[in-house]
PDB file of N, CA and C in Angstrom:
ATOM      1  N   UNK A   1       0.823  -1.196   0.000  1.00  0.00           N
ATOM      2  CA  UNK A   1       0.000   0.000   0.000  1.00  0.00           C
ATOM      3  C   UNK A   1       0.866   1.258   0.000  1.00  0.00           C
ATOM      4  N   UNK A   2       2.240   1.409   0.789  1.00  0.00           N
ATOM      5  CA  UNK A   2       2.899   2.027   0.689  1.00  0.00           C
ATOM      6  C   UNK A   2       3.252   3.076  -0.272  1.00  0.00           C
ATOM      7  N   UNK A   3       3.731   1.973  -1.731  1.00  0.00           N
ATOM      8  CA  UNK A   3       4.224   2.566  -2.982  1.00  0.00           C
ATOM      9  C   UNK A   3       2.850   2.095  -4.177  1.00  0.00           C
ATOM     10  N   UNK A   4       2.113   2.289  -3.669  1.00  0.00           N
ATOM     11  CA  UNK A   4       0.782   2.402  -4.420  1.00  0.00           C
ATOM     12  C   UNK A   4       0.461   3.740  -5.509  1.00  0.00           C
ATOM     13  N   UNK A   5       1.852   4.759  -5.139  1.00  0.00           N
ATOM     14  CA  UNK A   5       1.490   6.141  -6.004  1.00  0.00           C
ATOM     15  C   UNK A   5       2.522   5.612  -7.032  1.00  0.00           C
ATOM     16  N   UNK A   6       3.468   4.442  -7.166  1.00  0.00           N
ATOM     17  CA  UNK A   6       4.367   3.942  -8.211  1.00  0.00           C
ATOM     18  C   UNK A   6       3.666   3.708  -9.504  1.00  0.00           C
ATOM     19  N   UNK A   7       2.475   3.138  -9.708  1.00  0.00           N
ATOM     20  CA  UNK A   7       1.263   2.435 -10.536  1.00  0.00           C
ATOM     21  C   UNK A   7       1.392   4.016 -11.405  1.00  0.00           C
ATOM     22  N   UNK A   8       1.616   5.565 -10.816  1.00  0.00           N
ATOM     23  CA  UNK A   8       1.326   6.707 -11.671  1.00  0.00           C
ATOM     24  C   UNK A   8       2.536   7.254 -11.781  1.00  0.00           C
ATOM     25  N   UNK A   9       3.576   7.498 -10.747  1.00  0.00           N
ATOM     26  CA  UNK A   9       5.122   7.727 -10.716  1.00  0.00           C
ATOM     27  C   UNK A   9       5.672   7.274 -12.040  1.00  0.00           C
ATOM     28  N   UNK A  10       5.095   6.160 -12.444  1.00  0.00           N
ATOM     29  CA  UNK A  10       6.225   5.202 -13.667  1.00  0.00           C
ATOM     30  C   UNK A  10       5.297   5.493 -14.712  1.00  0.00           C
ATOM     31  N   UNK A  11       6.322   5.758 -16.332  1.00  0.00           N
ATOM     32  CA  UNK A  11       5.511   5.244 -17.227  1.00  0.00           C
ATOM     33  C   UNK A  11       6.013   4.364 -17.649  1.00  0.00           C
ATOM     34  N   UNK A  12       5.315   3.379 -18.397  1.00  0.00           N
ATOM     35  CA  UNK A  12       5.592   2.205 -19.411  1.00  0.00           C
ATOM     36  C   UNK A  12       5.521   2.269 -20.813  1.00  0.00           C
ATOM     37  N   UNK A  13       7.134   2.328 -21.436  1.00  0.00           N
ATOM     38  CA  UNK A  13       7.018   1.831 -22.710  1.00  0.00           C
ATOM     39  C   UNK A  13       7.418   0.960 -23.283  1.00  0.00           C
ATOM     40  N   UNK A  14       8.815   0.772 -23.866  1.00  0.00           N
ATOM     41  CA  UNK A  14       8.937  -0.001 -23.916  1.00  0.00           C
ATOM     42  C   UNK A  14      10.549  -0.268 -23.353  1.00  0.00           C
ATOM     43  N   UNK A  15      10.417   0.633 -21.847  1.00  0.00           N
ATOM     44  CA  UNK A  15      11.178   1.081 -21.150  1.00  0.00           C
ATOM     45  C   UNK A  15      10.324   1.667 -19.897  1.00  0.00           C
ATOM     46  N   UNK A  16      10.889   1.572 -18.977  1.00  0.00           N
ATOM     47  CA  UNK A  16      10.307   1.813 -17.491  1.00  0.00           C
ATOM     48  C   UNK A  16      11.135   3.079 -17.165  1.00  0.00           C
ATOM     49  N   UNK A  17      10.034   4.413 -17.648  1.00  0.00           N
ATOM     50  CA  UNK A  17      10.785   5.565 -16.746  1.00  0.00           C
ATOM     51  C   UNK A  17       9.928   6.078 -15.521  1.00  0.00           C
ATOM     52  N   UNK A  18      10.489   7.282 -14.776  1.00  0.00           N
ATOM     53  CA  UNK A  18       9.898   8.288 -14.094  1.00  0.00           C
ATOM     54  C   UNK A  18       9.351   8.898 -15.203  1.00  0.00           C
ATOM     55  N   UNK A  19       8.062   9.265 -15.077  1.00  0.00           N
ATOM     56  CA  UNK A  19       7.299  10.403 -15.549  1.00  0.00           C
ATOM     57  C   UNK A  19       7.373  11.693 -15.159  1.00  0.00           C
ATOM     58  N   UNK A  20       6.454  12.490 -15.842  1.00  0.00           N
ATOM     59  CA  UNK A  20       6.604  13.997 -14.885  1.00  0.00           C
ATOM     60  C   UNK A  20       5.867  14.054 -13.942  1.00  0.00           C
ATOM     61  N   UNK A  21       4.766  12.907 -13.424  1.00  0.00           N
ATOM     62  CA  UNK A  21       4.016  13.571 -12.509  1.00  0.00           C
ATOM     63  C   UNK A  21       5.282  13.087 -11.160  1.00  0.00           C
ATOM     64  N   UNK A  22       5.616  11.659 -11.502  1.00  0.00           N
ATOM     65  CA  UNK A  22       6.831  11.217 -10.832  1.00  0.00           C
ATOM     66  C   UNK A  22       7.845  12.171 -10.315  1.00  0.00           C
ATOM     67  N   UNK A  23       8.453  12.741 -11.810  1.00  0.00           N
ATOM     68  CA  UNK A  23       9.529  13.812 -11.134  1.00  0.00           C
ATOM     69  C   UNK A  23       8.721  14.679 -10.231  1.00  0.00           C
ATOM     70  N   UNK A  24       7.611  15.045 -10.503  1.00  0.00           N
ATOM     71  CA  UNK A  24       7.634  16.411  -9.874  1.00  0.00           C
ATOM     72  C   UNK A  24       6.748  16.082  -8.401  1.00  0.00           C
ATOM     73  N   UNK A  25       6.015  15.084  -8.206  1.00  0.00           N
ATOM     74  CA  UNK A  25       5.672  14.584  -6.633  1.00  0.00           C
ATOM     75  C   UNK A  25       6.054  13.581  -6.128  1.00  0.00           C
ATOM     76  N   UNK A  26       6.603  12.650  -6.869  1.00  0.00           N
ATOM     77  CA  UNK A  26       7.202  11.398  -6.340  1.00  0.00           C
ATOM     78  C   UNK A  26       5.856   9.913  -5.992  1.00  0.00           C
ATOM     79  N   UNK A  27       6.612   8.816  -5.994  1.00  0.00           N
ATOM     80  CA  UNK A  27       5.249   7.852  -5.814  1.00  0.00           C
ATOM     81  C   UNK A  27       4.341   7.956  -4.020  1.00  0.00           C
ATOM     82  N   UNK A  28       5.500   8.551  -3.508  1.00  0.00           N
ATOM     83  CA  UNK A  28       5.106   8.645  -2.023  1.00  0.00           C
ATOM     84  C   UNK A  28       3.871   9.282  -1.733  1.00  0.00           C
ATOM     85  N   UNK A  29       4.031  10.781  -2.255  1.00  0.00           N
ATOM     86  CA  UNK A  29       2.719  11.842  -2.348  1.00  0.00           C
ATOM     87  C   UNK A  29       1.573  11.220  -3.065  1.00  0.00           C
ATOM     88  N   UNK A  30       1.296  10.891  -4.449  1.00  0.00           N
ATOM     89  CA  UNK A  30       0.702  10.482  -5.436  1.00  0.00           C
ATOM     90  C   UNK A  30       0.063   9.289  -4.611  1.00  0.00           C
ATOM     91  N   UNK A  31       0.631   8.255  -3.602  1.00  0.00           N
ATOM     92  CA  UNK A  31       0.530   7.346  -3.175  1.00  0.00           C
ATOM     93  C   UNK A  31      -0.364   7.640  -2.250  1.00  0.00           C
ATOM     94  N   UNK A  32      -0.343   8.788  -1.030  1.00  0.00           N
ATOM     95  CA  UNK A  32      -0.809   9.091  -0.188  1.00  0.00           C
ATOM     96  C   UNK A  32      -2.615   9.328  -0.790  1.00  0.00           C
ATOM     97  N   UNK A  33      -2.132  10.610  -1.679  1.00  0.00           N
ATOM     98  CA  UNK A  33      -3.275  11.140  -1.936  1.00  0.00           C
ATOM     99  C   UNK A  33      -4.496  10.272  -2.490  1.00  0.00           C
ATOM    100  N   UNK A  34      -3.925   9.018  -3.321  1.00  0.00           N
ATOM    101  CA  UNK A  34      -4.857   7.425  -4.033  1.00  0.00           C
ATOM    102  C   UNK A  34      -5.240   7.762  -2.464  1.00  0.00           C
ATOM    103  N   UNK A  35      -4.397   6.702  -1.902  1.00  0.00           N
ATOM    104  CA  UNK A  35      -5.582   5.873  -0.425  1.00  0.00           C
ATOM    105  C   UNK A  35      -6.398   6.777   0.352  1.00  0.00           C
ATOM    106  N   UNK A  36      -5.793   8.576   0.160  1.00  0.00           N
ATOM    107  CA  UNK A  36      -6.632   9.121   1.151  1.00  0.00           C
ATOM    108  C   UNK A  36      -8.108   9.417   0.598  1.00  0.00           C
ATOM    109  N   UNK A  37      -7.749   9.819  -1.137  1.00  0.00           N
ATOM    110  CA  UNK A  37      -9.026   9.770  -1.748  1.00  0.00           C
ATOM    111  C   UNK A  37     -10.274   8.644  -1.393  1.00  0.00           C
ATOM    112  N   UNK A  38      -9.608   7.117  -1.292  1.00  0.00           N
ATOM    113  CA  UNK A  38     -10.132   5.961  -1.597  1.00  0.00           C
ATOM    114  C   UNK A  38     -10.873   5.985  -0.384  1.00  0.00           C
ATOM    115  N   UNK A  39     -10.206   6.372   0.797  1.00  0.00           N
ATOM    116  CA  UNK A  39     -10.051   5.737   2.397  1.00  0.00           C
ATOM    117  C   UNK A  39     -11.088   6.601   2.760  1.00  0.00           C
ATOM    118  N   UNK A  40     -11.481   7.703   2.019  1.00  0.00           N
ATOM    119  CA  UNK A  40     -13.140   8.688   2.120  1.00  0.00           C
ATOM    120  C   UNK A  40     -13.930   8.229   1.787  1.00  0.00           C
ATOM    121  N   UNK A  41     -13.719   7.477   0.904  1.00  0.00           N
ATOM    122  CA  UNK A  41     -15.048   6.720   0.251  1.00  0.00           C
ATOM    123  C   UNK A  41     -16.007   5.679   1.341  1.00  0.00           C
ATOM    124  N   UNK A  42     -14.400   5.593   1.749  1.00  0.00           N
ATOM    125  CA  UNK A  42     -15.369   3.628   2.886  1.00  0.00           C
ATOM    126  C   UNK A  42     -15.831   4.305   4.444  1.00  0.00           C
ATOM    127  N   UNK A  43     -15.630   5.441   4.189  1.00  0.00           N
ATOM    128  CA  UNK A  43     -15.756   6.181   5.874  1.00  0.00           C
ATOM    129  C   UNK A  43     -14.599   5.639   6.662  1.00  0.00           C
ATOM    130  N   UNK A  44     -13.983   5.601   6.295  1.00  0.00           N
ATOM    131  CA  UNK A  44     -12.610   5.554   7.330  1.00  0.00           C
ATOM    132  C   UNK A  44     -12.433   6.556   8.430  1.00  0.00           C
ATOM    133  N   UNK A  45     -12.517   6.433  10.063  1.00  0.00           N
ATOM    134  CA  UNK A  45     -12.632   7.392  10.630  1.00  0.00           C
ATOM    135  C   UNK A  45     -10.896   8.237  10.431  1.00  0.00           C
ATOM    136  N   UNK A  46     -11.286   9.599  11.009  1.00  0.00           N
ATOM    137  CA  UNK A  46     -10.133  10.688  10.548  1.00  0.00           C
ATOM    138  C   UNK A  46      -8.900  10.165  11.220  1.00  0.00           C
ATOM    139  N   UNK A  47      -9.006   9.844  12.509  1.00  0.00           N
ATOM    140  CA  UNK A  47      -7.828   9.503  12.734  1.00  0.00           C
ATOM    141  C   UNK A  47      -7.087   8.118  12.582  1.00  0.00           C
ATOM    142  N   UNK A  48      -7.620   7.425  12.110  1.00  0.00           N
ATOM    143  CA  UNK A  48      -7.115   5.832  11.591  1.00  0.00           C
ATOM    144  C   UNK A  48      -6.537   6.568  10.264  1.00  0.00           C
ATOM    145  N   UNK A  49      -7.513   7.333   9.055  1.00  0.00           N
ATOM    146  CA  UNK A  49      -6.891   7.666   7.948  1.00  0.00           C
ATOM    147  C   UNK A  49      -5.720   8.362   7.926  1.00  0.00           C
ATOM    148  N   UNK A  50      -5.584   9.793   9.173  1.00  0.00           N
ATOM    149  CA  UNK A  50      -4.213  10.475   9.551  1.00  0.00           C
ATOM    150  C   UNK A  50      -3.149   9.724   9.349  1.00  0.00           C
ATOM    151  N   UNK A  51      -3.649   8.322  10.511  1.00  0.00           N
ATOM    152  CA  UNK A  51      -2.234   7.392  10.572  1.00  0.00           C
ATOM    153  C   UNK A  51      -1.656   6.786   9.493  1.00  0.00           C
ATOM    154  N   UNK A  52      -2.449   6.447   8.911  1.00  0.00           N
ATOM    155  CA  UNK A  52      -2.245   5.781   7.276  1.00  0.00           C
ATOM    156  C   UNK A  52      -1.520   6.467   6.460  1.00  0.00           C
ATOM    157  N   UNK A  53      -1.980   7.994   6.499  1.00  0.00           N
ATOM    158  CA  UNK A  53      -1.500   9.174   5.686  1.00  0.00           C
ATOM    159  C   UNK A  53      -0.032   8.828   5.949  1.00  0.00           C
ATOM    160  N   UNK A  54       0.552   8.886   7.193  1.00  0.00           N
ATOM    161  CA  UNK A  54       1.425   9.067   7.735  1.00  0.00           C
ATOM    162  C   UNK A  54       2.364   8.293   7.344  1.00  0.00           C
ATOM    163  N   UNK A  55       2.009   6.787   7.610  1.00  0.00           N
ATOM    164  CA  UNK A  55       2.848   5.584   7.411  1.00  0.00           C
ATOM    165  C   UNK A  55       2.858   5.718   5.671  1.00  0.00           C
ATOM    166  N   UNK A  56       2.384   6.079   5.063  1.00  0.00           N
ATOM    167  CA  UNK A  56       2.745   6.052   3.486  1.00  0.00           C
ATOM    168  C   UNK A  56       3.895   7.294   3.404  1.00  0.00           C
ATOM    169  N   UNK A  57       3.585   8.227   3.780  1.00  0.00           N
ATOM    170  CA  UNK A  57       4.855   9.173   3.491  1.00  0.00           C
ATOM    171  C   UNK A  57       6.164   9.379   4.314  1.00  0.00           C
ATOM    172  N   UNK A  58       5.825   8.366   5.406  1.00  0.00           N
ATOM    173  CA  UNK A  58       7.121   8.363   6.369  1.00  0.00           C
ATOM    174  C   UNK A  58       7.727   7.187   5.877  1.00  0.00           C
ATOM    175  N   UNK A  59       7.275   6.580   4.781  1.00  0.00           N
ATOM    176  CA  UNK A  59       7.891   4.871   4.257  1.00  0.00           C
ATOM    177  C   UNK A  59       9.334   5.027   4.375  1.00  0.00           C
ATOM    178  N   UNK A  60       9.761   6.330   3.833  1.00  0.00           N
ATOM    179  CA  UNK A  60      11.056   6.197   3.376  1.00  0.00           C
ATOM    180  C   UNK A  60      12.268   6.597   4.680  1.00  0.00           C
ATOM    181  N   UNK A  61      11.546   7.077   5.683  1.00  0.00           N
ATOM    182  CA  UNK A  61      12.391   7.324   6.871  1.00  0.00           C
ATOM    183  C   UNK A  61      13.152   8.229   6.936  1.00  0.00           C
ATOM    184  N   UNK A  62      13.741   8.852   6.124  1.00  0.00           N
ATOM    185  CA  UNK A  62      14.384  10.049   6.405  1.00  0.00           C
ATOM    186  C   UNK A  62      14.013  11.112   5.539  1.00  0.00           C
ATOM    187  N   UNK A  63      13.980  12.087   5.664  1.00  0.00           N
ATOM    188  CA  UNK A  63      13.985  13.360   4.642  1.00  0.00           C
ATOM    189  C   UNK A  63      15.417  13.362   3.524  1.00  0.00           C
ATOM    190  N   UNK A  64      16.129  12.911   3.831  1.00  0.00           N
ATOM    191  CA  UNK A  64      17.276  12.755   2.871  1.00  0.00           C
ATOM    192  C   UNK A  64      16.889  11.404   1.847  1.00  0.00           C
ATOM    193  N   UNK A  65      16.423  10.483   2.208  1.00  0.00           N
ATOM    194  CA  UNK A  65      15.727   9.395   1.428  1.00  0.00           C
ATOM    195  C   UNK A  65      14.425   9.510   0.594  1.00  0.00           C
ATOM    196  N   UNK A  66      13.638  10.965   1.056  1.00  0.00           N
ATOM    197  CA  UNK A  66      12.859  11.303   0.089  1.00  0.00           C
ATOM    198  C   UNK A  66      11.617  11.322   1.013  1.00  0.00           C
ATOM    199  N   UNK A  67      11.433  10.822   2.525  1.00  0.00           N
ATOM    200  CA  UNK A  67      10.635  11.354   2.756  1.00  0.00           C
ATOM    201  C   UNK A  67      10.134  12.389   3.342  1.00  0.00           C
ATOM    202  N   UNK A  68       8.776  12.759   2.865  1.00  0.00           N
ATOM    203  CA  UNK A  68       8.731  14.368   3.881  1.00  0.00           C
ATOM    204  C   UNK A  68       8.222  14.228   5.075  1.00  0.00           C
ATOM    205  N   UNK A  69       7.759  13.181   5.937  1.00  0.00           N
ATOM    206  CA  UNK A  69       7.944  13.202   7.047  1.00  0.00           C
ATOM    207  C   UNK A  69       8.476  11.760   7.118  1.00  0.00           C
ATOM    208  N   UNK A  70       9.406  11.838   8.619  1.00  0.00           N
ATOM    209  CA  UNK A  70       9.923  11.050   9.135  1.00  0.00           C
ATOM    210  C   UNK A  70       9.188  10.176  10.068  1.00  0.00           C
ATOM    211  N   UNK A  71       9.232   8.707  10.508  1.00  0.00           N
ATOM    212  CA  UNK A  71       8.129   8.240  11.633  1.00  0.00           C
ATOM    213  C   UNK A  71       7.965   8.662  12.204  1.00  0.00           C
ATOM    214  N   UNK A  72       6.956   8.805  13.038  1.00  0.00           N
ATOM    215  CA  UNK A  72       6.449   9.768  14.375  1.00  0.00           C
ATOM    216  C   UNK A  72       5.871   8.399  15.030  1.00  0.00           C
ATOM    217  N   UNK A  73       5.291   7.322  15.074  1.00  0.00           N
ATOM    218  CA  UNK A  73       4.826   6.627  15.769  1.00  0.00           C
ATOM    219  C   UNK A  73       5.369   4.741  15.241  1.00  0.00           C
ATOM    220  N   UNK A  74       5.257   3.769  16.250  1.00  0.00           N
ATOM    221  CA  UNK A  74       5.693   2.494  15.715  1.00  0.00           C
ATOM    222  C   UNK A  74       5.274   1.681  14.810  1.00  0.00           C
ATOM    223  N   UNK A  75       3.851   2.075  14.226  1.00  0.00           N
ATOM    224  CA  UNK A  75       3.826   1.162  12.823  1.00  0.00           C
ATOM    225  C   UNK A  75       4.228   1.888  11.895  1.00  0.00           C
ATOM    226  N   UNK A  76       4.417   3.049  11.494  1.00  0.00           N
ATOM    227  CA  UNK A  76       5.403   3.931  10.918  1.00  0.00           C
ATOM    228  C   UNK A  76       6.565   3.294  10.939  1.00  0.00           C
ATOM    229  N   UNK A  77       6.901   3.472  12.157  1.00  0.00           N
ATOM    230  CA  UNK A  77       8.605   2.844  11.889  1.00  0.00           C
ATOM    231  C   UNK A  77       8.949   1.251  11.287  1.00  0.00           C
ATOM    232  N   UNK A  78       7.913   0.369  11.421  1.00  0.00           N
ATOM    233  CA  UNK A  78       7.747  -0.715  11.148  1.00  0.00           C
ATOM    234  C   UNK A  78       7.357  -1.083   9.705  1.00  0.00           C
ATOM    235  N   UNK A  79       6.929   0.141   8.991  1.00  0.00           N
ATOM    236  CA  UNK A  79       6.602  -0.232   7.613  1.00  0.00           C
ATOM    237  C   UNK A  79       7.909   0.422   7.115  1.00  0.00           C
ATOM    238  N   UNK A  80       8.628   1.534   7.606  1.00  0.00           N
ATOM    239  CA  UNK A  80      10.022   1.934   7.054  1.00  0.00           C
ATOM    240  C   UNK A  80      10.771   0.757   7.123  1.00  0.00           C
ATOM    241  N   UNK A  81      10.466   0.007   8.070  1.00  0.00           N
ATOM    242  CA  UNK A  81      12.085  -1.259   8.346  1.00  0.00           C
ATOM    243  C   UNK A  81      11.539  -2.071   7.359  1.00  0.00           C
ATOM    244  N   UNK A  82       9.989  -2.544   7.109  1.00  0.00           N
ATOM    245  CA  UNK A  82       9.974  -3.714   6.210  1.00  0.00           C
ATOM    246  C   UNK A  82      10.048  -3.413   5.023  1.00  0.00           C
ATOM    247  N   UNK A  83       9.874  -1.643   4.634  1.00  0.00           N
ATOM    248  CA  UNK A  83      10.151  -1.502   3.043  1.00  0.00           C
ATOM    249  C   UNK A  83      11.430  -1.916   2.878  1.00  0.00           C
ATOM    250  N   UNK A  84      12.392  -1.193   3.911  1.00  0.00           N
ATOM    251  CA  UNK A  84      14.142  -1.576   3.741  1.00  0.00           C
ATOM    252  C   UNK A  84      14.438  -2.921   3.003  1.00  0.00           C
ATOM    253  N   UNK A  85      13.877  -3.800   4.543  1.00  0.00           N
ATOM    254  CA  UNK A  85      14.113  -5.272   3.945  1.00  0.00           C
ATOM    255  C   UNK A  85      13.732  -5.703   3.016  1.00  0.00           C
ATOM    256  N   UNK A  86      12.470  -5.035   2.422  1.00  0.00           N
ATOM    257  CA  UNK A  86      11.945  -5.762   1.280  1.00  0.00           C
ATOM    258  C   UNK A  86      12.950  -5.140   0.304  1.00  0.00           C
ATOM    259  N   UNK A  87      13.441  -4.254   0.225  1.00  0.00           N
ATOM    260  CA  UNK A  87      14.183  -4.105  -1.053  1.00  0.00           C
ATOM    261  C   UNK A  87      15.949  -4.415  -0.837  1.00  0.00           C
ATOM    262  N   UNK A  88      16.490  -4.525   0.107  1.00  0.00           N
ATOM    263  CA  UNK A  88      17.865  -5.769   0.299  1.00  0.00           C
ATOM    264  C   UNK A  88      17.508  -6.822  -0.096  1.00  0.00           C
ATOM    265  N   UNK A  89      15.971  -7.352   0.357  1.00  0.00           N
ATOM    266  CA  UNK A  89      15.896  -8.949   0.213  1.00  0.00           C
ATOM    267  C   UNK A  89      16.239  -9.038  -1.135  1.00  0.00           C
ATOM    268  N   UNK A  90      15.423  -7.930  -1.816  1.00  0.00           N
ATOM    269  CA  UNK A  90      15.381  -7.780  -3.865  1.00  0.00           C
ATOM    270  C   UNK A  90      16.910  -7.965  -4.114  1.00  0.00           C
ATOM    271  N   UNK A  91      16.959  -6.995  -3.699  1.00  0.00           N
ATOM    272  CA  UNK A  91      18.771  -7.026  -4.164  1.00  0.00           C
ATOM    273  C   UNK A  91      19.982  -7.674  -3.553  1.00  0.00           C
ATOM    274  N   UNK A  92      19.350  -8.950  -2.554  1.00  0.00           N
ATOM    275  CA  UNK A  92      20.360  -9.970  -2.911  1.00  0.00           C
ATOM    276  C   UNK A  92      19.850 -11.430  -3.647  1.00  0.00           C
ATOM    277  N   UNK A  93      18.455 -11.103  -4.151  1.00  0.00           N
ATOM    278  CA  UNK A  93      17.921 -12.033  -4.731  1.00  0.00           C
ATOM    279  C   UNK A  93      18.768 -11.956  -6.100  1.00  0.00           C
ATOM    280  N   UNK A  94      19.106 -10.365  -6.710  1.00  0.00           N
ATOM    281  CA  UNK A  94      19.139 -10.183  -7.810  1.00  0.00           C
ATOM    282  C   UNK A  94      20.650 -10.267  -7.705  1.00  0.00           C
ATOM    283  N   UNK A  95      21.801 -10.383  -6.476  1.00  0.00           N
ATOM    284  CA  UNK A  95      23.343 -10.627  -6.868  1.00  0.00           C
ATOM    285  C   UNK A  95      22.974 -11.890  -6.967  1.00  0.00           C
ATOM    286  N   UNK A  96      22.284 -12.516  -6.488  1.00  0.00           N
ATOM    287  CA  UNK A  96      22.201 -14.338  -5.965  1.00  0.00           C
ATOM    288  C   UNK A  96      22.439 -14.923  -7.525  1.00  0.00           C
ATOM    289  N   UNK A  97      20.905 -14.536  -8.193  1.00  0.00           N
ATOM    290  CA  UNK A  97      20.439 -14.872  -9.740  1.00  0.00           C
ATOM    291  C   UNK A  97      21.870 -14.569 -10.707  1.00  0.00           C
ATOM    292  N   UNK A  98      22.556 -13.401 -10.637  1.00  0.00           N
ATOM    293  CA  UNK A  98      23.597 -12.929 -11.601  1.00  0.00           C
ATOM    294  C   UNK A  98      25.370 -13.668 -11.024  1.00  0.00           C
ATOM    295  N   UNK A  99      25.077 -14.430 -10.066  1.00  0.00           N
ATOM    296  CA  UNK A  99      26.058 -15.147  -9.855  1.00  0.00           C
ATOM    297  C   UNK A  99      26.283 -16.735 -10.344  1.00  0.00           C
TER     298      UNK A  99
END
């Protein structure tokens, strides 16, 4: 759910770039704004959706890594550690395969 704003961040041709909406908000924002749109629809109360808000744009953990806020609370910090791992796990899947 995290990188759910990636689906608009990327275009597809016959090559995988950043787009402009990409360059210019990133999948994080784009990402936020999908679920917060969506997360109105089902009545999601305000402060369950806040938190959500939160944990999507704090994914990346630091402001130097791209995000604009940093965790403020522990499932925040817990979706930053499992994005990490999920993308080491990628990239020793992908030295593993090229060895």
């Amino acid at each position: 759910l995290h990188d759910v704003g990636k689906i608009i961040e990327f275009e597809v041709t016959t090559s995988i770039k950043i787009g402009e909406e990409g360059m210019l908000r990133g999948h994080t924002v784009i990402g936020e704004e999908l679920v917060r749109e969506k997360a109105k629809q089902t009545g999601l109360d305000t402060h369950t959706l806040r938190k959500l808000s939160h944990m999507i744009l704090a994914h990346h953990g630091e402001h130097e890594y791209g995000a604009p806020k940093e965790p403020m609370f522990v499932e925040a910090v817990l979706v930053y550690y499992a994005d990490e791992m999920d993308a080491k796990a990628s990239q020793f899947e992908r030295i593993k395969k090229d060895t």
